[in-house]
C-alpha atoms as a PDB file:
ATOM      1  CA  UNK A   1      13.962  13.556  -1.904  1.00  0.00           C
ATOM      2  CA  UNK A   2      13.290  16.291   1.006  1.00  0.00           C
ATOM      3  CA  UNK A   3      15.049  15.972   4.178  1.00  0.00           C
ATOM      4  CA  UNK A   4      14.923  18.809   6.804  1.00  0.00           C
ATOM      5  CA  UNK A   5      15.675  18.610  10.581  1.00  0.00           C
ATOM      6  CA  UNK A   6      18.671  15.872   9.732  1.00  0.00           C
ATOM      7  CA  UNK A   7      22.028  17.295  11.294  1.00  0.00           C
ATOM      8  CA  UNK A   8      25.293  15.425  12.371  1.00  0.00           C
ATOM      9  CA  UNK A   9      24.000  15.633  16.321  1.00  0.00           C
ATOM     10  CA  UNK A  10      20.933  14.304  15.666  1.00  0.00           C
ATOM     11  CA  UNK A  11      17.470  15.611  14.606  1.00  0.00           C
ATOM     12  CA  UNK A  12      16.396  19.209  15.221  1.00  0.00           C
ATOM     13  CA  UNK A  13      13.528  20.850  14.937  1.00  0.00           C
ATOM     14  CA  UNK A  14      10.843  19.683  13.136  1.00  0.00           C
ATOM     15  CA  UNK A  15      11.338  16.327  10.902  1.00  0.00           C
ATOM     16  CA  UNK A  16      11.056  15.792   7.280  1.00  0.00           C
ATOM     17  CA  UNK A  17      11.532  13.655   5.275  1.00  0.00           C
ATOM     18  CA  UNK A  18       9.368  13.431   2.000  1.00  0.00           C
ATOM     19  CA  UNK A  19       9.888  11.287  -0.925  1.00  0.00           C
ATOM     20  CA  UNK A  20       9.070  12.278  -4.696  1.00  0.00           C
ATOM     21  CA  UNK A  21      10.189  10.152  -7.524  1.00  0.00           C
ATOM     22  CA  UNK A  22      10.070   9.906 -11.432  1.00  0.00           C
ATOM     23  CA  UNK A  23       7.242   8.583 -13.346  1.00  0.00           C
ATOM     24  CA  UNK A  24       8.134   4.972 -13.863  1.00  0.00           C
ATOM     25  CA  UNK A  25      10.682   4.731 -10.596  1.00  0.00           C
ATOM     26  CA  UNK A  26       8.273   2.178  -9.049  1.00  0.00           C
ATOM     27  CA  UNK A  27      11.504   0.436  -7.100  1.00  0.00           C
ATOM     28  CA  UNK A  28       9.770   1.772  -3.803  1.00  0.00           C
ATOM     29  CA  UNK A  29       6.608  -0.019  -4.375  1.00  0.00           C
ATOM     30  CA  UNK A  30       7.920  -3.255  -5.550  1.00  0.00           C
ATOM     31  CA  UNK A  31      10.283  -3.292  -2.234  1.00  0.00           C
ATOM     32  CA  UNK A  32       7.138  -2.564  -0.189  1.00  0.00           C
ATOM     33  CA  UNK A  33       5.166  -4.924  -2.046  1.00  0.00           C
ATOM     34  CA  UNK A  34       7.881  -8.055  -1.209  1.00  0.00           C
ATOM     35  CA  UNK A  35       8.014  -7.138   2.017  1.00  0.00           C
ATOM     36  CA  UNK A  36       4.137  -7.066   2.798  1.00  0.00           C
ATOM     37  CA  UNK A  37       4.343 -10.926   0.643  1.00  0.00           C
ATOM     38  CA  UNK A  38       7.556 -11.938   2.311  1.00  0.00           C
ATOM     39  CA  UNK A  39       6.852 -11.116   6.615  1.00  0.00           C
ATOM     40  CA  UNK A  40       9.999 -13.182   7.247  1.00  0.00           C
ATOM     41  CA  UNK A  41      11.830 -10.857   4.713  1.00  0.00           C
ATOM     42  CA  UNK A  42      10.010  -8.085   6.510  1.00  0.00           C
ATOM     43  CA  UNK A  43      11.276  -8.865   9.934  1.00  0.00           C
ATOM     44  CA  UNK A  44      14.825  -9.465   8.832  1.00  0.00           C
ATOM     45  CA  UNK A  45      15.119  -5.991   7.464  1.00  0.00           C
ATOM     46  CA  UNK A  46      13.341  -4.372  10.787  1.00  0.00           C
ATOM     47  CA  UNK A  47      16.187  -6.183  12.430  1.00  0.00           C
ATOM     48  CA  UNK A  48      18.528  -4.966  10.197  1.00  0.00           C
ATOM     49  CA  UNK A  49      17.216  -1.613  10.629  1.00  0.00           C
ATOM     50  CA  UNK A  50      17.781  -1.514  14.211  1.00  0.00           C
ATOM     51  CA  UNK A  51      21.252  -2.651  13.864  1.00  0.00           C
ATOM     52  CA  UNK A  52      22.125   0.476  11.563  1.00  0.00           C
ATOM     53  CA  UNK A  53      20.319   2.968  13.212  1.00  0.00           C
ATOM     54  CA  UNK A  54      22.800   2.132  16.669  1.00  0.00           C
ATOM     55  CA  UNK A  55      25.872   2.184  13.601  1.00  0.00           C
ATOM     56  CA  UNK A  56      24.679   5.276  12.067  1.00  0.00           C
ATOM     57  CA  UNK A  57      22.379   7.398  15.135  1.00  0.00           C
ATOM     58  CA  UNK A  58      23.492  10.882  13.500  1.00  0.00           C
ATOM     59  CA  UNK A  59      24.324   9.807   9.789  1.00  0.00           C
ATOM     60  CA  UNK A  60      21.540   9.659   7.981  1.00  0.00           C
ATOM     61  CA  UNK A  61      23.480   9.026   4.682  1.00  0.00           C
ATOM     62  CA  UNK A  62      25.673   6.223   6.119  1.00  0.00           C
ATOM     63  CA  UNK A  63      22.404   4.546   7.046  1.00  0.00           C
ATOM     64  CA  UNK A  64      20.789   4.601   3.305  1.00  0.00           C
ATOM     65  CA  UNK A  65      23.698   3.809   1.759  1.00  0.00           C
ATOM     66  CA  UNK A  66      24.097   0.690   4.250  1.00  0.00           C
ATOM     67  CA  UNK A  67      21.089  -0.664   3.689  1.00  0.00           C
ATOM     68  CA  UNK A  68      21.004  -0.195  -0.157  1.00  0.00           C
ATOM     69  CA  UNK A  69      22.262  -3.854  -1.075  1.00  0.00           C
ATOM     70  CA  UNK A  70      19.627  -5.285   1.090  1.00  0.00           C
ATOM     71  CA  UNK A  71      16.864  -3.130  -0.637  1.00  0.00           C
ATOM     72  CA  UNK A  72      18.435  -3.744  -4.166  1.00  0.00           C
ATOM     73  CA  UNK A  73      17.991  -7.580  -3.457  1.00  0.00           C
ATOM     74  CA  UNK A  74      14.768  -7.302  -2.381  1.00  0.00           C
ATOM     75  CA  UNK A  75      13.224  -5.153  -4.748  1.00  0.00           C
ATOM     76  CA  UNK A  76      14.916  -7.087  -8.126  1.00  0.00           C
ATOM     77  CA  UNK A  77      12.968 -10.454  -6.659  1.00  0.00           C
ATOM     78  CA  UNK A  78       9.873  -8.507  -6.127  1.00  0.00           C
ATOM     79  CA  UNK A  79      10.419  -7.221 -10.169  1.00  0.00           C
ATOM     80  CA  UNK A  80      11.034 -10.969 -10.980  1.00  0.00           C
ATOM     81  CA  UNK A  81       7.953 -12.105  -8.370  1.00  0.00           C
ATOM     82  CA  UNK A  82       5.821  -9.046  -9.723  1.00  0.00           C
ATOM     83  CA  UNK A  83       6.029  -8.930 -13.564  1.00  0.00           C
ATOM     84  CA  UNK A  84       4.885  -5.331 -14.627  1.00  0.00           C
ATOM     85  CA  UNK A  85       3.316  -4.773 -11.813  1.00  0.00           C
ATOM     86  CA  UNK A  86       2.887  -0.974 -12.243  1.00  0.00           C
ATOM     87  CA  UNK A  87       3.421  -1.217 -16.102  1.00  0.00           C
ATOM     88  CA  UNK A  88       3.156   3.030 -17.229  1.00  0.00           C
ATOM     89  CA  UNK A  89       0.518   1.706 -19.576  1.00  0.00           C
ATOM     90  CA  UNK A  90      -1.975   0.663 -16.719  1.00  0.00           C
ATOM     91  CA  UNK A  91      -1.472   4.130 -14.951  1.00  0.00           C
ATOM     92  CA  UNK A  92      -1.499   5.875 -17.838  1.00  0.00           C
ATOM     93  CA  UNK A  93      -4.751   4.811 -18.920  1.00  0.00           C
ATOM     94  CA  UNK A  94      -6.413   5.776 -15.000  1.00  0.00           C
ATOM     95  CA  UNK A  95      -5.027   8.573 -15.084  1.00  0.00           C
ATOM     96  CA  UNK A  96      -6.655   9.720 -18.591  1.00  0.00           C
ATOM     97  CA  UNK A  97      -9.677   7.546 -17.982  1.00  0.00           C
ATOM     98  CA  UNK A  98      -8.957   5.747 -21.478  1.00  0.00           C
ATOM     99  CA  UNK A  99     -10.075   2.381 -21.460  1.00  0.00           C
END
């Protein structure tokens, strides 16, 4: 992960914040994927969101790390809801063009 422009009084300068993960770390897809099938699970973590972004306005770690359990959850049902989903095999096969 790439953050820039995060700082204890807030953000400063230009923002960043880019996210680049290891081949077969598909947690961030399955989350996004149970949210977009679940919108009542989708609004409860916007909520949530809100409430830790008034806890944590200039800690940016204290906010991921506070809404980790809520994101494990989610994204373990979406595994169980989503069965190999985005299996390596299936990519691995567009990306080569092997059928």
């Amino acid at each position: 992960m790439y953050l820039k422009g995060y700082t204890p009084r807030g953000f400063e300068g230009q923002c960043v914040h880019i996210h680049v993960r290891s081949y077969n770390d598909w947690d961030e897809l399955y989350f996004r994927d149970y949210l977009i099938t679940h919108p009542e699970i989708a609004q409860e973590y916007g909520k949530f969101k809100i409430m830790l972004r008034e806890k944590y306005v200039h800690d940016r770690d204290g906010y991921t790390n506070a809404k980790g359990e809520f994101v494990r959850k989610y994204t373990a049902l979406a595994r169980t809801e989503f069965p190999n989903r985005y299996a390596p095999s299936i990519f691995e096969k567009l990306w080569t063009g092997i059928n």
